[in-house]
N, C-alpha and C. Protein backbone atom coordinates (compact mmCIF):
# COMPACT_ATOMS: atom_id res chain seq x y z
N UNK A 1 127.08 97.75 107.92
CA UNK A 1 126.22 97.73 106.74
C UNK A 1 124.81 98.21 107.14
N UNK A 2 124.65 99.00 106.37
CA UNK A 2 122.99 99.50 106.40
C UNK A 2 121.84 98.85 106.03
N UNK A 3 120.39 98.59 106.72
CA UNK A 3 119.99 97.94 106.38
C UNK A 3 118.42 98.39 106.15
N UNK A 4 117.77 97.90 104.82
CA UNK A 4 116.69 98.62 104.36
C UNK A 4 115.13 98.06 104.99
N UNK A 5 114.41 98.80 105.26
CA UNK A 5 112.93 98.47 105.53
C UNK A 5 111.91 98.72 104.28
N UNK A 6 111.33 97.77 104.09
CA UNK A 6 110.21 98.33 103.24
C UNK A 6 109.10 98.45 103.48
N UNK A 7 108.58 99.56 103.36
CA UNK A 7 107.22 99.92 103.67
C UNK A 7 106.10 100.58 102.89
N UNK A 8 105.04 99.68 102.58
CA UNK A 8 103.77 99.93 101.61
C UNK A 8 102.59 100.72 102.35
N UNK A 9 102.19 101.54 102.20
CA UNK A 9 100.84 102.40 102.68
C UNK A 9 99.56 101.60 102.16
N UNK A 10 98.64 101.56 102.47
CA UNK A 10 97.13 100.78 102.26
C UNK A 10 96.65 102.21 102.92
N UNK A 11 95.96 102.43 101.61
CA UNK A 11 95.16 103.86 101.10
C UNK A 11 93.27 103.53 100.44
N UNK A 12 92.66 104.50 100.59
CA UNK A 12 91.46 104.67 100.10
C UNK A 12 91.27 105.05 98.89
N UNK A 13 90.31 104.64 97.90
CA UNK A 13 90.35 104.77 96.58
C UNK A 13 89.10 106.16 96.41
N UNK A 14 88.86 106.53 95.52
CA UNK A 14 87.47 107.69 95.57
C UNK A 14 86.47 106.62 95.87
N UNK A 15 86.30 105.26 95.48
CA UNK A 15 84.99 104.87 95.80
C UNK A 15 85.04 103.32 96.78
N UNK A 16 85.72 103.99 97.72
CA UNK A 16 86.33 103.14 98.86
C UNK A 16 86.99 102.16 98.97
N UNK A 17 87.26 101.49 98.32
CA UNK A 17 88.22 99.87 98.18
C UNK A 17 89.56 100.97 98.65
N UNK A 18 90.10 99.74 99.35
CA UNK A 18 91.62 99.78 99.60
C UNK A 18 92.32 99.42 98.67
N UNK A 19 93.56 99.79 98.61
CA UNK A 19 94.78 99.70 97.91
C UNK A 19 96.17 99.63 98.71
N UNK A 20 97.09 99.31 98.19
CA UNK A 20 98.66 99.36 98.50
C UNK A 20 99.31 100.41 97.78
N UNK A 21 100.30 100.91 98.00
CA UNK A 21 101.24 101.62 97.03
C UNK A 21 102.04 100.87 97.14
N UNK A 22 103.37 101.05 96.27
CA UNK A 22 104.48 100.14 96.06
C UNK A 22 105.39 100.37 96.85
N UNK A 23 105.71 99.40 97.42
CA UNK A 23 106.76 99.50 98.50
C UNK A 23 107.91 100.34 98.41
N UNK A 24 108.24 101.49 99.47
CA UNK A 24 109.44 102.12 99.78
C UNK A 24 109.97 102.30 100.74
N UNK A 25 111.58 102.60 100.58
CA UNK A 25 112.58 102.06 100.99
C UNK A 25 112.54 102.74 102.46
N UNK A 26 113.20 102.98 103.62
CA UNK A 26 113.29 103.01 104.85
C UNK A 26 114.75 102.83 105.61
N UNK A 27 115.36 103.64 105.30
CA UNK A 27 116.85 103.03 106.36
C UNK A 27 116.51 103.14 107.32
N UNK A 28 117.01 101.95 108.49
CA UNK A 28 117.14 102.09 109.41
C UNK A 28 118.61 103.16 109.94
N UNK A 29 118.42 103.55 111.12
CA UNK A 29 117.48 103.01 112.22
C UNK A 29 115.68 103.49 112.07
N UNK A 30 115.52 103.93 111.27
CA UNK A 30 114.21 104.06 111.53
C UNK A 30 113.12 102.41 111.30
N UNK A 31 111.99 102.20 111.80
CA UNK A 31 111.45 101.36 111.36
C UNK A 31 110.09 101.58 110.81
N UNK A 32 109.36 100.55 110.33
CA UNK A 32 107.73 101.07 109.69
C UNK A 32 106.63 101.51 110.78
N UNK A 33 107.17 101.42 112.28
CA UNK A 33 105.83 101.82 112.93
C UNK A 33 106.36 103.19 113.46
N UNK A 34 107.54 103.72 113.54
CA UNK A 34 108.20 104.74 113.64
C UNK A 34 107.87 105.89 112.58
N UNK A 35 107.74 105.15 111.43
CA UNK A 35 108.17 106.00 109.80
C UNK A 35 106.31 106.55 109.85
N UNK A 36 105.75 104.84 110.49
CA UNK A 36 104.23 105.52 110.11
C UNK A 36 103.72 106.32 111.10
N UNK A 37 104.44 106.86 112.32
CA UNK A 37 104.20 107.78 113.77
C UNK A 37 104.29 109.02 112.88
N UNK A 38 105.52 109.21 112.40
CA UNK A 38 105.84 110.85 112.12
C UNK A 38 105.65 111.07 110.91
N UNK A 39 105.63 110.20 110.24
CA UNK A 39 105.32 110.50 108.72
C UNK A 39 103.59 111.12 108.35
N UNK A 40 102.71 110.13 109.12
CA UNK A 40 101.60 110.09 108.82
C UNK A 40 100.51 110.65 109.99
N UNK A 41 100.62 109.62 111.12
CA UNK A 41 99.80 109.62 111.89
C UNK A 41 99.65 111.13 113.12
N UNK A 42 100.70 111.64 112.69
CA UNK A 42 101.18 113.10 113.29
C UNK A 42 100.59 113.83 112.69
N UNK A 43 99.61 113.40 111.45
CA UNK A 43 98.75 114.68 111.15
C UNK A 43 97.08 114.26 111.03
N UNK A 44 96.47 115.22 110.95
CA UNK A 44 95.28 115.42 112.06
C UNK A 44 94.23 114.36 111.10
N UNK A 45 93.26 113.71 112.17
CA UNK A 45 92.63 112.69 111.50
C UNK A 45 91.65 112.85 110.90
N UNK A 46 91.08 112.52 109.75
CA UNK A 46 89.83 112.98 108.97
C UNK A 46 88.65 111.50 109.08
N UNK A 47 87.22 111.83 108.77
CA UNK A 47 86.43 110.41 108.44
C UNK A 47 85.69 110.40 107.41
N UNK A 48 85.12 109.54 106.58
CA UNK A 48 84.34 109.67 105.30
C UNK A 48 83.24 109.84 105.87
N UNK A 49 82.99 110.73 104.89
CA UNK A 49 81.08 111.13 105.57
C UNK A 49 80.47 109.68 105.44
N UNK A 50 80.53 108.72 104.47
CA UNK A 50 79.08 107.36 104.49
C UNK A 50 79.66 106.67 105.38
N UNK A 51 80.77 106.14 105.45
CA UNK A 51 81.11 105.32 106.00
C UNK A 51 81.84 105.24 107.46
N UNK A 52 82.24 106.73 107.63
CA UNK A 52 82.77 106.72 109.05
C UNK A 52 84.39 106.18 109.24
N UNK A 53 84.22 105.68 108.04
CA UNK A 53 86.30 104.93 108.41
C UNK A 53 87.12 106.30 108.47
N UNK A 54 88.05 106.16 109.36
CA UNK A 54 88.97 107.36 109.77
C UNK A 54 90.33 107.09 108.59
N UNK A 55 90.99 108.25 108.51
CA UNK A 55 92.15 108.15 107.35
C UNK A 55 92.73 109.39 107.82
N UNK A 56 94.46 109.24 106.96
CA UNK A 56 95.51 110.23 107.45
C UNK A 56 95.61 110.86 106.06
N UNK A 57 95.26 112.29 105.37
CA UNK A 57 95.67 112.43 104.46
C UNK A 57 97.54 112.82 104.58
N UNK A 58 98.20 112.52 103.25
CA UNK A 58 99.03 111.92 102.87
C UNK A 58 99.44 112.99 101.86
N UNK A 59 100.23 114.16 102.35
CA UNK A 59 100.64 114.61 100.79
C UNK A 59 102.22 113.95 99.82
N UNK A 60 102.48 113.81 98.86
CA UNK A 60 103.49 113.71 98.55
C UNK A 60 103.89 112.57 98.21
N UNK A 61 103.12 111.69 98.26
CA UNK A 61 103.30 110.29 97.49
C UNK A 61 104.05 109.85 95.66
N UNK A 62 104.71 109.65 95.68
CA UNK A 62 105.37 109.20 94.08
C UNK A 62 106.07 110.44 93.70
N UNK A 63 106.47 110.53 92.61
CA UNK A 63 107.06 111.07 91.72
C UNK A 63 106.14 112.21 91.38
N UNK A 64 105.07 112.68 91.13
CA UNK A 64 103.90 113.34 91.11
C UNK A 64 103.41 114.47 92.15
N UNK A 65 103.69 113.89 93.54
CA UNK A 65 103.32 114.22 94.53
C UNK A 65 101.91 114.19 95.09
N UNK A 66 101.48 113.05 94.46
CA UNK A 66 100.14 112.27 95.02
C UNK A 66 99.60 112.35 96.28
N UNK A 67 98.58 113.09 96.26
CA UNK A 67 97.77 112.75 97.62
C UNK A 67 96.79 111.93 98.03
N UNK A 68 96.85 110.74 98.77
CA UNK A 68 96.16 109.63 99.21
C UNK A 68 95.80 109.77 100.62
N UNK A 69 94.66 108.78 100.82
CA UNK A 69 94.22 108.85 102.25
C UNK A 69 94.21 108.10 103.17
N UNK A 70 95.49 107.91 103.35
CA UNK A 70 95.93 106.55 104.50
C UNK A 70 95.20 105.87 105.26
N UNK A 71 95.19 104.87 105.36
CA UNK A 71 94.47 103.92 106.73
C UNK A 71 95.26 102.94 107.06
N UNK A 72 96.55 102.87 107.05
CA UNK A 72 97.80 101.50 107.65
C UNK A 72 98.61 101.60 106.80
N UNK A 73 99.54 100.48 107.36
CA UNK A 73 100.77 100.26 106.52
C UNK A 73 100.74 98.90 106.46
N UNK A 74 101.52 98.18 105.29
CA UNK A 74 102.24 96.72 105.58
C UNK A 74 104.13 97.03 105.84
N UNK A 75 104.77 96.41 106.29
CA UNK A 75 105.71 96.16 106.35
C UNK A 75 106.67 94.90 105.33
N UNK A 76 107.48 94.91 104.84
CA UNK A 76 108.27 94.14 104.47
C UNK A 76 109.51 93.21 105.12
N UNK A 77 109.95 93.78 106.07
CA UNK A 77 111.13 93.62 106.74
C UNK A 77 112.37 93.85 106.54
N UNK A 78 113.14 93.08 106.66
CA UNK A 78 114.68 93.58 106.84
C UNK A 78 115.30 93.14 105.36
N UNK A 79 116.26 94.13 105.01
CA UNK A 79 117.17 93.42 103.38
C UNK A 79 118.60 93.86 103.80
């Protein structure tokens, strides 16, 4: 039996507050610090000019193909 990971991105808003996106799905074998190596962190790092916090832009998010500006993940665990 296959078993699912869930994994939420915590993203930057235009006027800095963090956010979550809604959790998605993950088969293993992959896991969320794996998914967030090659998915995200494999592309090149950017910083906000005021504030200096570093972020991964993110193309392709939702149904839309949303671009957000990563700074972590949460994990869900195992289902």
């Amino acid at each position: 039996m296959e078993k699912i990971v869930m994994i939420s991105l915590l993203y930057l808003t235009f006027t800095g507050d963090v956010k979550s996106t809604k959790f998605v799905e993950i088969w293993e074998p992959q896991n969320c610090a794996g998914w967030y190596h090659w998915e995200i962190k494999s592309k090149p790092k950017k910083k906000t000019p005021l504030t200096g916090r570093t972020y991964y832009v993110y193309n392709g998010y939702g149904s839309e193909g949303k671009t957000i500006k990563v700074i972590g993940y949460k994990c869900s665990g195992r289902y």
